[in-house]
C-alpha atoms as a PDB file:
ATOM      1  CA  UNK A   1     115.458  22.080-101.090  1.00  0.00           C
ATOM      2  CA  UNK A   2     116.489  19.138 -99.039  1.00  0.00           C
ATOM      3  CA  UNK A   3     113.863  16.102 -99.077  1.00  0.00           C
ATOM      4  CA  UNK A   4     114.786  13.291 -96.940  1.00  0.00           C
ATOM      5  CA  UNK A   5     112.213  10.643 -95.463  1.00  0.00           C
ATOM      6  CA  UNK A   6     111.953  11.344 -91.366  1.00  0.00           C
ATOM      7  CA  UNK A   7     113.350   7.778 -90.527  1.00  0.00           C
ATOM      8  CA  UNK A   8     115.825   7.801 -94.383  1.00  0.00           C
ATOM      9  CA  UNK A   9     117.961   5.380 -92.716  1.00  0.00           C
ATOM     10  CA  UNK A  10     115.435   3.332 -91.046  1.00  0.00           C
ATOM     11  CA  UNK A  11     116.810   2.665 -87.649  1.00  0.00           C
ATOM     12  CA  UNK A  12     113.804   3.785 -85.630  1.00  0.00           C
ATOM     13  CA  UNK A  13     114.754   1.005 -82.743  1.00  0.00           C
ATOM     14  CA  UNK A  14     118.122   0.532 -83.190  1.00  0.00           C
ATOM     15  CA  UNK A  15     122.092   1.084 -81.673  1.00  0.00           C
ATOM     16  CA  UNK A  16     124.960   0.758 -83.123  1.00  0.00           C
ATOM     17  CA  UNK A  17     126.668  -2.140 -83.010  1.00  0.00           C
ATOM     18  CA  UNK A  18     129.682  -0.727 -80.500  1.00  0.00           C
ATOM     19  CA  UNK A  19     129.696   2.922 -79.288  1.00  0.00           C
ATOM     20  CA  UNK A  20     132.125   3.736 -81.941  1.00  0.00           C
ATOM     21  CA  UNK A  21     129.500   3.291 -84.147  1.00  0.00           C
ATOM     22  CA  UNK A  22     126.712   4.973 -82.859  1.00  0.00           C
ATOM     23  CA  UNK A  23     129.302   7.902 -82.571  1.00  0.00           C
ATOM     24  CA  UNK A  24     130.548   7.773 -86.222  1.00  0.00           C
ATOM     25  CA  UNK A  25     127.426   7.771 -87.571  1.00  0.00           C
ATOM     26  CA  UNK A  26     126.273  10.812 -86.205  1.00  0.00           C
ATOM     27  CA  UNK A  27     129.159  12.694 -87.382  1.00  0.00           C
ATOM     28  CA  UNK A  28     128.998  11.234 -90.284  1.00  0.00           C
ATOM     29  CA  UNK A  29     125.877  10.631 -91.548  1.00  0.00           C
ATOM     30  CA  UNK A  30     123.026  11.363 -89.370  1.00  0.00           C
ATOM     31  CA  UNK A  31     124.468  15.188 -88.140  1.00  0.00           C
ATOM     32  CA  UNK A  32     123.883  15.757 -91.736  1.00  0.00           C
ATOM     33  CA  UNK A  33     120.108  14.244 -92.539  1.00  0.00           C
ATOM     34  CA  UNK A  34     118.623  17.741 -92.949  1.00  0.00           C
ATOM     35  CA  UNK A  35     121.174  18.931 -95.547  1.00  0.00           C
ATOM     36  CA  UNK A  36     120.700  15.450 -97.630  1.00  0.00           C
ATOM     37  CA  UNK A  37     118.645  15.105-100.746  1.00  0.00           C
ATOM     38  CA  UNK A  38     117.756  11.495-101.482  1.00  0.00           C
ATOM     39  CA  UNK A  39     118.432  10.472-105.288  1.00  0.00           C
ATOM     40  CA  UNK A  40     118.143   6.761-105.155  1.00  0.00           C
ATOM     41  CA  UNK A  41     117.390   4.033-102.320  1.00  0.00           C
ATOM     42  CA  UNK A  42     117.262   0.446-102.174  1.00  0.00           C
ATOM     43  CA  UNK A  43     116.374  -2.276 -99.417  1.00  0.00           C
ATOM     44  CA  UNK A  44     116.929  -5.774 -99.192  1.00  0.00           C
ATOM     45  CA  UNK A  45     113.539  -7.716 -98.668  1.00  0.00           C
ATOM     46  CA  UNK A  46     114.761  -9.109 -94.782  1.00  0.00           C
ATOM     47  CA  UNK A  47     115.803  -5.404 -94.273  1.00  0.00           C
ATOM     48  CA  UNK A  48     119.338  -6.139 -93.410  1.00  0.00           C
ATOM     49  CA  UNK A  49     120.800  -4.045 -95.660  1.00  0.00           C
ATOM     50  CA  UNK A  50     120.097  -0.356 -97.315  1.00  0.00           C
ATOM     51  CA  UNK A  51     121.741   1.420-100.108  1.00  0.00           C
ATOM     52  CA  UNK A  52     121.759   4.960-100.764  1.00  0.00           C
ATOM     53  CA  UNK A  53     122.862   7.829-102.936  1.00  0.00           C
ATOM     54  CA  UNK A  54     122.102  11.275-102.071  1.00  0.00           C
ATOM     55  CA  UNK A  55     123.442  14.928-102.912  1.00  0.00           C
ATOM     56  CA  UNK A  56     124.617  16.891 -99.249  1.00  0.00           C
ATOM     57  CA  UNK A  57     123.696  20.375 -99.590  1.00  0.00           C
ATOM     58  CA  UNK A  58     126.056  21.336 -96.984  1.00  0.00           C
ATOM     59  CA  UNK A  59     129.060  20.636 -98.759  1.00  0.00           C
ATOM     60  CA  UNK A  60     128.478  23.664-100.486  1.00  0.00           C
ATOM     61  CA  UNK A  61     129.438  26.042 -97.444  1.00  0.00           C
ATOM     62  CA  UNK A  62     132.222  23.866 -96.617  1.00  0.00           C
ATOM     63  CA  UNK A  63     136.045  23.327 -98.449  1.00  0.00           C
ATOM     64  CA  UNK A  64     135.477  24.635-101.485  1.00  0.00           C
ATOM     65  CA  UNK A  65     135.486  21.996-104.142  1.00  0.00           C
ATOM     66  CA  UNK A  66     134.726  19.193-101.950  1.00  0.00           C
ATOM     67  CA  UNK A  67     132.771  16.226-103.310  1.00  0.00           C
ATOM     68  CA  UNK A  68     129.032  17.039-102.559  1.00  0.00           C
ATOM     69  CA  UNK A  69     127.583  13.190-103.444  1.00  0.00           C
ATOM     70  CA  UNK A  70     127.479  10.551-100.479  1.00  0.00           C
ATOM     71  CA  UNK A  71     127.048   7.055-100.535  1.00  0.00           C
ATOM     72  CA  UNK A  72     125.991   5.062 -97.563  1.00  0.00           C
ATOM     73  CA  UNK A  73     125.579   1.282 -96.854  1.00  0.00           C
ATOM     74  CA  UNK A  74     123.568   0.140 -93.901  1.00  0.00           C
ATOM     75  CA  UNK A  75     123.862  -3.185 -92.001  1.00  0.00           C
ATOM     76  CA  UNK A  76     121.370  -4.004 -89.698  1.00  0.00           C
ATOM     77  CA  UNK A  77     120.518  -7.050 -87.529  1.00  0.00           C
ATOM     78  CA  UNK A  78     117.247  -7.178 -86.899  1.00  0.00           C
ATOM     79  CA  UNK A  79     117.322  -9.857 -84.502  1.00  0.00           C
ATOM     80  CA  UNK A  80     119.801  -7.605 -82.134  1.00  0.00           C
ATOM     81  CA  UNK A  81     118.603  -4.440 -82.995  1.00  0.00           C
ATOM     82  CA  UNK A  82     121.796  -3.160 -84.242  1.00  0.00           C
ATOM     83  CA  UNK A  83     123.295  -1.642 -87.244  1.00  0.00           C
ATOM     84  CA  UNK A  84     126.371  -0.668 -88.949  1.00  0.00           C
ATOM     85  CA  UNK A  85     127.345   1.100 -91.441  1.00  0.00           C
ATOM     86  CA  UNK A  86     130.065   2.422 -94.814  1.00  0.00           C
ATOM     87  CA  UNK A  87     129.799   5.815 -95.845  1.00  0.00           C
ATOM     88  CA  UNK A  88     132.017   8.228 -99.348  1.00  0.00           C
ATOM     89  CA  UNK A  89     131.970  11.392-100.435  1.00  0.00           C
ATOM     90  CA  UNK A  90     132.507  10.958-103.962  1.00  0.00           C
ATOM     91  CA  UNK A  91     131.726  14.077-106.977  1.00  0.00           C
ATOM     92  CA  UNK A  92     129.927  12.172-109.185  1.00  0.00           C
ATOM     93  CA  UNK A  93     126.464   9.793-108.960  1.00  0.00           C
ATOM     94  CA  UNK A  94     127.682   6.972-111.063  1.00  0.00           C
ATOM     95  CA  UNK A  95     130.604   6.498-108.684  1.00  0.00           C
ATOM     96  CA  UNK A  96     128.280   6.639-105.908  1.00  0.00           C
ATOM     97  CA  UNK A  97     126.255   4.077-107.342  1.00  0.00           C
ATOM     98  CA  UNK A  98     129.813   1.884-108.546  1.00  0.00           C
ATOM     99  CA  UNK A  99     130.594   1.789-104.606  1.00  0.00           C
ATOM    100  CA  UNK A 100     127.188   0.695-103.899  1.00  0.00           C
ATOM    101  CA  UNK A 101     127.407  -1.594-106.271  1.00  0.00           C
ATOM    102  CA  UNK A 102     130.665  -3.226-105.439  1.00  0.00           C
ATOM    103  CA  UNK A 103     129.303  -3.906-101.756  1.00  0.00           C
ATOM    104  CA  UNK A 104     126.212  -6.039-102.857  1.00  0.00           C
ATOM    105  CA  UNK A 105     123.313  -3.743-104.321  1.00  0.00           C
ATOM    106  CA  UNK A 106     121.856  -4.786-107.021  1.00  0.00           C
ATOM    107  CA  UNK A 107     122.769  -2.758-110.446  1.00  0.00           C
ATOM    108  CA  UNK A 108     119.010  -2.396-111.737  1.00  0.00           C
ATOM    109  CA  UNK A 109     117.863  -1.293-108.339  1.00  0.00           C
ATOM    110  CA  UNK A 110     119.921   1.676-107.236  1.00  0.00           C
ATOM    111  CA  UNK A 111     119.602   4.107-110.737  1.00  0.00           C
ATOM    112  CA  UNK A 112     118.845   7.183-110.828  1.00  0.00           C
ATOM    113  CA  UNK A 113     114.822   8.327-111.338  1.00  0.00           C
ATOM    114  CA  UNK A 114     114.334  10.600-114.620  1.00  0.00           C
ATOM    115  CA  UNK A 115     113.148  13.175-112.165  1.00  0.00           C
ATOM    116  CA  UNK A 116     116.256  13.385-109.943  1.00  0.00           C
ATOM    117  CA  UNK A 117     118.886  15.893-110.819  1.00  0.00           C
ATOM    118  CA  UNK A 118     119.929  17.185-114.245  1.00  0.00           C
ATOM    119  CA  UNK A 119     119.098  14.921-117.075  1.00  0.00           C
ATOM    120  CA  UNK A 120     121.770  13.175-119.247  1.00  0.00           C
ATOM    121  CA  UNK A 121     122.282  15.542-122.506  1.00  0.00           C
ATOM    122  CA  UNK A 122     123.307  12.970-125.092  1.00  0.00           C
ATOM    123  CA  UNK A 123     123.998   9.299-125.451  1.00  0.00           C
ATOM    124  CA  UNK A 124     127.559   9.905-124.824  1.00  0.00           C
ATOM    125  CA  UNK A 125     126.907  11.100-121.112  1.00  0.00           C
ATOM    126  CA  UNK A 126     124.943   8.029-120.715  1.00  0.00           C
ATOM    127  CA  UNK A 127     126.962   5.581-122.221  1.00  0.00           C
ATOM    128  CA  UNK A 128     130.126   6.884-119.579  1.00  0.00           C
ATOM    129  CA  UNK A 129     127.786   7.072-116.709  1.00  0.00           C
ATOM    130  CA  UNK A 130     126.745   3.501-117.199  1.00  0.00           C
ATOM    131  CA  UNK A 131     130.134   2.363-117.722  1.00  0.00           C
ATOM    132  CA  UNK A 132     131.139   4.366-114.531  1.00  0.00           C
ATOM    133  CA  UNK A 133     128.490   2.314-112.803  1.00  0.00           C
ATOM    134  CA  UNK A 134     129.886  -0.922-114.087  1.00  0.00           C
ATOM    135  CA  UNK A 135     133.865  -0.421-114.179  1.00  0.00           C
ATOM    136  CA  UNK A 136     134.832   2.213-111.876  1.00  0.00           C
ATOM    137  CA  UNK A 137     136.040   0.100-109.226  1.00  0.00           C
ATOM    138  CA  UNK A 138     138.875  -0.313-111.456  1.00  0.00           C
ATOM    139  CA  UNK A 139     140.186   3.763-110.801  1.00  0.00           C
ATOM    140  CA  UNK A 140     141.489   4.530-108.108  1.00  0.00           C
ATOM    141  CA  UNK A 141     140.299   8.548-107.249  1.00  0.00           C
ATOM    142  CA  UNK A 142     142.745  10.805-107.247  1.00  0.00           C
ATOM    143  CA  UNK A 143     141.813  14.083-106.972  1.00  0.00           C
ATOM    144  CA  UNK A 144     137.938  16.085-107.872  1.00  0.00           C
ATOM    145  CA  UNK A 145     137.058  19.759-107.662  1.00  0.00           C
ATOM    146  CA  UNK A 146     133.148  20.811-107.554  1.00  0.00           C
ATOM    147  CA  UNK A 147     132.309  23.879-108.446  1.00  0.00           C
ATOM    148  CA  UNK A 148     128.200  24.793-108.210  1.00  0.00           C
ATOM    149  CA  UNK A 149     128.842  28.493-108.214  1.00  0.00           C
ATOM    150  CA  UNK A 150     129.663  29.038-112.153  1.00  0.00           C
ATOM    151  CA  UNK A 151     126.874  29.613-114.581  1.00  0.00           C
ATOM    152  CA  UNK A 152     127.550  25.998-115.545  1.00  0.00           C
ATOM    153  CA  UNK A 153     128.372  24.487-112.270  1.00  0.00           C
ATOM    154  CA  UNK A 154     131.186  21.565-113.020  1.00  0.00           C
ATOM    155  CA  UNK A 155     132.895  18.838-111.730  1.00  0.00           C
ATOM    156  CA  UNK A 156     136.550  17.505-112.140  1.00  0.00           C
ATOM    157  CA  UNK A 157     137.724  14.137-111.489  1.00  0.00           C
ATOM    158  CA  UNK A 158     141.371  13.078-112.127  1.00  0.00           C
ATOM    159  CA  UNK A 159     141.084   8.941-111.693  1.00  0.00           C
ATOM    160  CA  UNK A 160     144.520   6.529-111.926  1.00  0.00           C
ATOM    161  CA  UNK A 161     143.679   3.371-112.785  1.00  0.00           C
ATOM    162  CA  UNK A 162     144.332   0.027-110.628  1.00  0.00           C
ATOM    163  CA  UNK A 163     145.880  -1.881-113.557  1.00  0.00           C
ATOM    164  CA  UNK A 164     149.053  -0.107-114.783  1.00  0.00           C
ATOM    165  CA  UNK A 165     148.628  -2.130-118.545  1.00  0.00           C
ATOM    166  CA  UNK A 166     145.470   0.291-118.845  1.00  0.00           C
ATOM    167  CA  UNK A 167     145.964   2.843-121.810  1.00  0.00           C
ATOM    168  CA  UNK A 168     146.536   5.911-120.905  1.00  0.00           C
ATOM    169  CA  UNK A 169     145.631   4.758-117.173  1.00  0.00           C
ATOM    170  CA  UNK A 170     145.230   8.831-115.805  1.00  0.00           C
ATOM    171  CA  UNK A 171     141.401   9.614-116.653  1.00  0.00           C
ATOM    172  CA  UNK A 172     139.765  12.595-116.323  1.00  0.00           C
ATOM    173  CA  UNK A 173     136.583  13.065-116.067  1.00  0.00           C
ATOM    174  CA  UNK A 174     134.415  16.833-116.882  1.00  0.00           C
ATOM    175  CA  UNK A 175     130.799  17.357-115.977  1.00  0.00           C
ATOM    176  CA  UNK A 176     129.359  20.070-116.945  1.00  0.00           C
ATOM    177  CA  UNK A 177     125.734  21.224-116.157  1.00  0.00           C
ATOM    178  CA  UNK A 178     123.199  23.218-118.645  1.00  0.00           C
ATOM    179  CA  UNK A 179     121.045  24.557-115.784  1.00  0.00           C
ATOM    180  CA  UNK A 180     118.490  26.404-118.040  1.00  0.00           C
ATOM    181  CA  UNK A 181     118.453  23.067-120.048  1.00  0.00           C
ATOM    182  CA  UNK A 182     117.925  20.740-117.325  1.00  0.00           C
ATOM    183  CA  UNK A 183     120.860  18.892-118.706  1.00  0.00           C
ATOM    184  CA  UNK A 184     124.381  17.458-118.041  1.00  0.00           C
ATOM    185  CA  UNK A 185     127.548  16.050-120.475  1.00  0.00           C
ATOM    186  CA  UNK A 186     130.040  13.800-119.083  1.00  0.00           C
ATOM    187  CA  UNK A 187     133.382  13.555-120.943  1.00  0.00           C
ATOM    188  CA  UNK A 188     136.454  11.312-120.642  1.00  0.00           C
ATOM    189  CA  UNK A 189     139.823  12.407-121.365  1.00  0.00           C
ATOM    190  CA  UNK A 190     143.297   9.971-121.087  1.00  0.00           C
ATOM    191  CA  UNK A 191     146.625  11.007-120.162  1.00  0.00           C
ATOM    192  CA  UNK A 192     149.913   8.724-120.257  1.00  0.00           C
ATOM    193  CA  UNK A 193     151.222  10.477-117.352  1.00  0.00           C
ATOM    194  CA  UNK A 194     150.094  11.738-113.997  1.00  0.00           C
ATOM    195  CA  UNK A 195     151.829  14.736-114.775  1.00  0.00           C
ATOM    196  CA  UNK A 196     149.962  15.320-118.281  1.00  0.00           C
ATOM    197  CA  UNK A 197     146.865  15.475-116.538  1.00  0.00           C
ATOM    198  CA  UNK A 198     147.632  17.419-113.835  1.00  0.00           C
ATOM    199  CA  UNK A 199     148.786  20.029-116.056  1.00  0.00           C
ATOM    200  CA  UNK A 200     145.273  19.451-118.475  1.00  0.00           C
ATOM    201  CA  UNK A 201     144.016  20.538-114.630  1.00  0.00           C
ATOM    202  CA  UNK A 202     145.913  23.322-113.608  1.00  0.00           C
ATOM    203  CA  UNK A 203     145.183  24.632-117.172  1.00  0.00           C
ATOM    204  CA  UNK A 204     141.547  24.208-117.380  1.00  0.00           C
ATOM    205  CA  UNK A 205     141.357  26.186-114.171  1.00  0.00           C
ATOM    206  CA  UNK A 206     143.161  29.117-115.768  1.00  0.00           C
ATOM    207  CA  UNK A 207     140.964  28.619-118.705  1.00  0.00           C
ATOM    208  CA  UNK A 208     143.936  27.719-120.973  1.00  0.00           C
ATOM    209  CA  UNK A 209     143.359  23.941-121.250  1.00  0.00           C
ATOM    210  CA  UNK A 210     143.360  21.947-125.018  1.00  0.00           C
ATOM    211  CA  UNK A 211     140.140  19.827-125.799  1.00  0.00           C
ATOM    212  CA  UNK A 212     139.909  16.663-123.395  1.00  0.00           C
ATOM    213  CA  UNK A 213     142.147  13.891-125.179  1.00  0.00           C
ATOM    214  CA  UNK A 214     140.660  11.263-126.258  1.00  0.00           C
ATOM    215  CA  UNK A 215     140.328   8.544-124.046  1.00  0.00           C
ATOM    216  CA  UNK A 216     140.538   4.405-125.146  1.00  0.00           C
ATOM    217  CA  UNK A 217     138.402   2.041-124.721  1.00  0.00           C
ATOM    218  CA  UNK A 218     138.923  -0.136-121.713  1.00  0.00           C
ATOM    219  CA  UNK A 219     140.003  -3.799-122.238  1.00  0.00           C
ATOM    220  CA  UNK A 220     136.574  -5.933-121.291  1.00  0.00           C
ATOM    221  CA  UNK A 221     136.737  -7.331-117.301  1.00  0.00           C
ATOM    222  CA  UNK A 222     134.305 -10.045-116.142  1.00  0.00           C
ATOM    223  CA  UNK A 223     134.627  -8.853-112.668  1.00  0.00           C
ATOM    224  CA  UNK A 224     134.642  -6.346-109.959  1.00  0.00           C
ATOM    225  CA  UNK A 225     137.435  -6.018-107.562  1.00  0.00           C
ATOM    226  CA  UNK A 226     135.563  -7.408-104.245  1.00  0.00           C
ATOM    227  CA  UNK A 227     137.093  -3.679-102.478  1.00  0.00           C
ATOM    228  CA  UNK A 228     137.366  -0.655-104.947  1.00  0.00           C
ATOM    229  CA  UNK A 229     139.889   2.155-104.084  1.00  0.00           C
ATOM    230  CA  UNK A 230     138.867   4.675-101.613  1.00  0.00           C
ATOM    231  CA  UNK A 231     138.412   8.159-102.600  1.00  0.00           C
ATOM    232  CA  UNK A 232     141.381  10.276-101.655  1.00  0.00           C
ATOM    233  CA  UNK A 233     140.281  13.854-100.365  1.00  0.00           C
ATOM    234  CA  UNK A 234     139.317  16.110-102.798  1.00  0.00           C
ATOM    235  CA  UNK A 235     142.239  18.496-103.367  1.00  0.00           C
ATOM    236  CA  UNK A 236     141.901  22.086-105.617  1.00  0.00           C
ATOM    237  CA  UNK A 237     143.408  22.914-108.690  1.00  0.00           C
ATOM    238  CA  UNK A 238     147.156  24.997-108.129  1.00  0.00           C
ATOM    239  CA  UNK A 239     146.163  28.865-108.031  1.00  0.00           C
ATOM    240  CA  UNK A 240     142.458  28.198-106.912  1.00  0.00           C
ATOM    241  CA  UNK A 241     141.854  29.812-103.427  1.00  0.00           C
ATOM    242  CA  UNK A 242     140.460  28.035-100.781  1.00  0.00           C
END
């Protein structure tokens, strides 16, 4: 079920900064607050700013396949009494959490309780998750597909990254949930090509795919890009209907 706070985005008191904000957030963000499960928060101590990642229930009825995590930054000014605001749909947490991130939350402050969700299944789901966190401002998305009908309700990402010298720069990325478990794995395959991994999609879809390749390590970066990619819309796989 849904569980959101009455006042989540805490601007009991507030406008938006111009009409056009008051107006985007509502059909954004706020016509949505009932259909919104909160999986991690954070606040800045002089309460200008709130980070937040949360799973939207009504994605499900909507496009199939859309992304079903959102990630919203707040600004507020308490002095004025006015606020605004950034806002993705993206499939998976950790990206959620790499867009916070990039826009000034702290790393250690906007994880994931044990509680929340599905729980990691092995070390290799966390290690990618945490990496995710770190260095996914460096992909640009391309592409996801989430489907929470199947037994083991999955999600697809197809990722290009920013820096052509990356090996094999087209990632994708499989998540597949263990309901009865509790648990997720995350898995990382490389491609050379955009159209190598488009046709890993198309044939995963069909049930015909190979074994994720295996992906290479990424060359070490001491920074973040200051604006990561935005996610494209979520597109499905050739032959899936809509």
């Amino acid at each position: 079920m849904p569980h959101t706070e009455p006042d989540l985005f805490r601007l009991d008191g507030y406008e938006g900064e111009n009409p056009d904000v008051e107006e985007h957030f509502w059909e954004h963000v706020a016509a949505e607050q009932d259909s919104f499960t909160l999986l991690a928060q954070h606040h800045t101590d002089d309460a200008r700013h709130s980070f937040y990642v949360l799973h939207d229930g009504s994605a499900t009825w909507g496009i199939p396949g859309e992304p079903q995590i959102a990630a919203v930054h707040v600004r507020r000014d308490p002095d004025a009494r006015v606020f605004s605001f950034e806002h993705a749909a993206l499939p998976l947490p950790a990206m959620a959490q790499s867009w916070l991130i990039a826009r000034g939350c702290p790393k250690e402050a906007i994880g994931l309780p044990d509680r929340v969700g599905t729980r990691p299944a092995d070390e290799a789901t966390r290690v990618l998750q945490r990496r995710l966190m770190a260095d996914g401002g460096h992909f640009a998305l391309l592409r996801s597909y989430t489907d929470d009908t199947a037994e083991r309700p999955e999600v697809v990402v197809l990722l290009r990254a920013a820096d052509e010298r990356t090996p094999s720069p087209f990632r994708i990325l499989l998540e597949e949930a263990d309901l009865d478990a509790g648990t997720h794995t995350l898995r990382e395959g490389g491609f050379l090509s955009y159209e190598a991994a488009t046709y890993w999609w198309e044939n995963h879809f069909t049930g015909d795919a190979a074994p994720l390749p295996t992906a290479p390590p990424l060359a070490h970066r001491s920074t973040l890009p200051a604006t990561p990619a935005r996610p494209a819309p979520a597109a499905p796989p050739r032959g899936r209907g809509r």
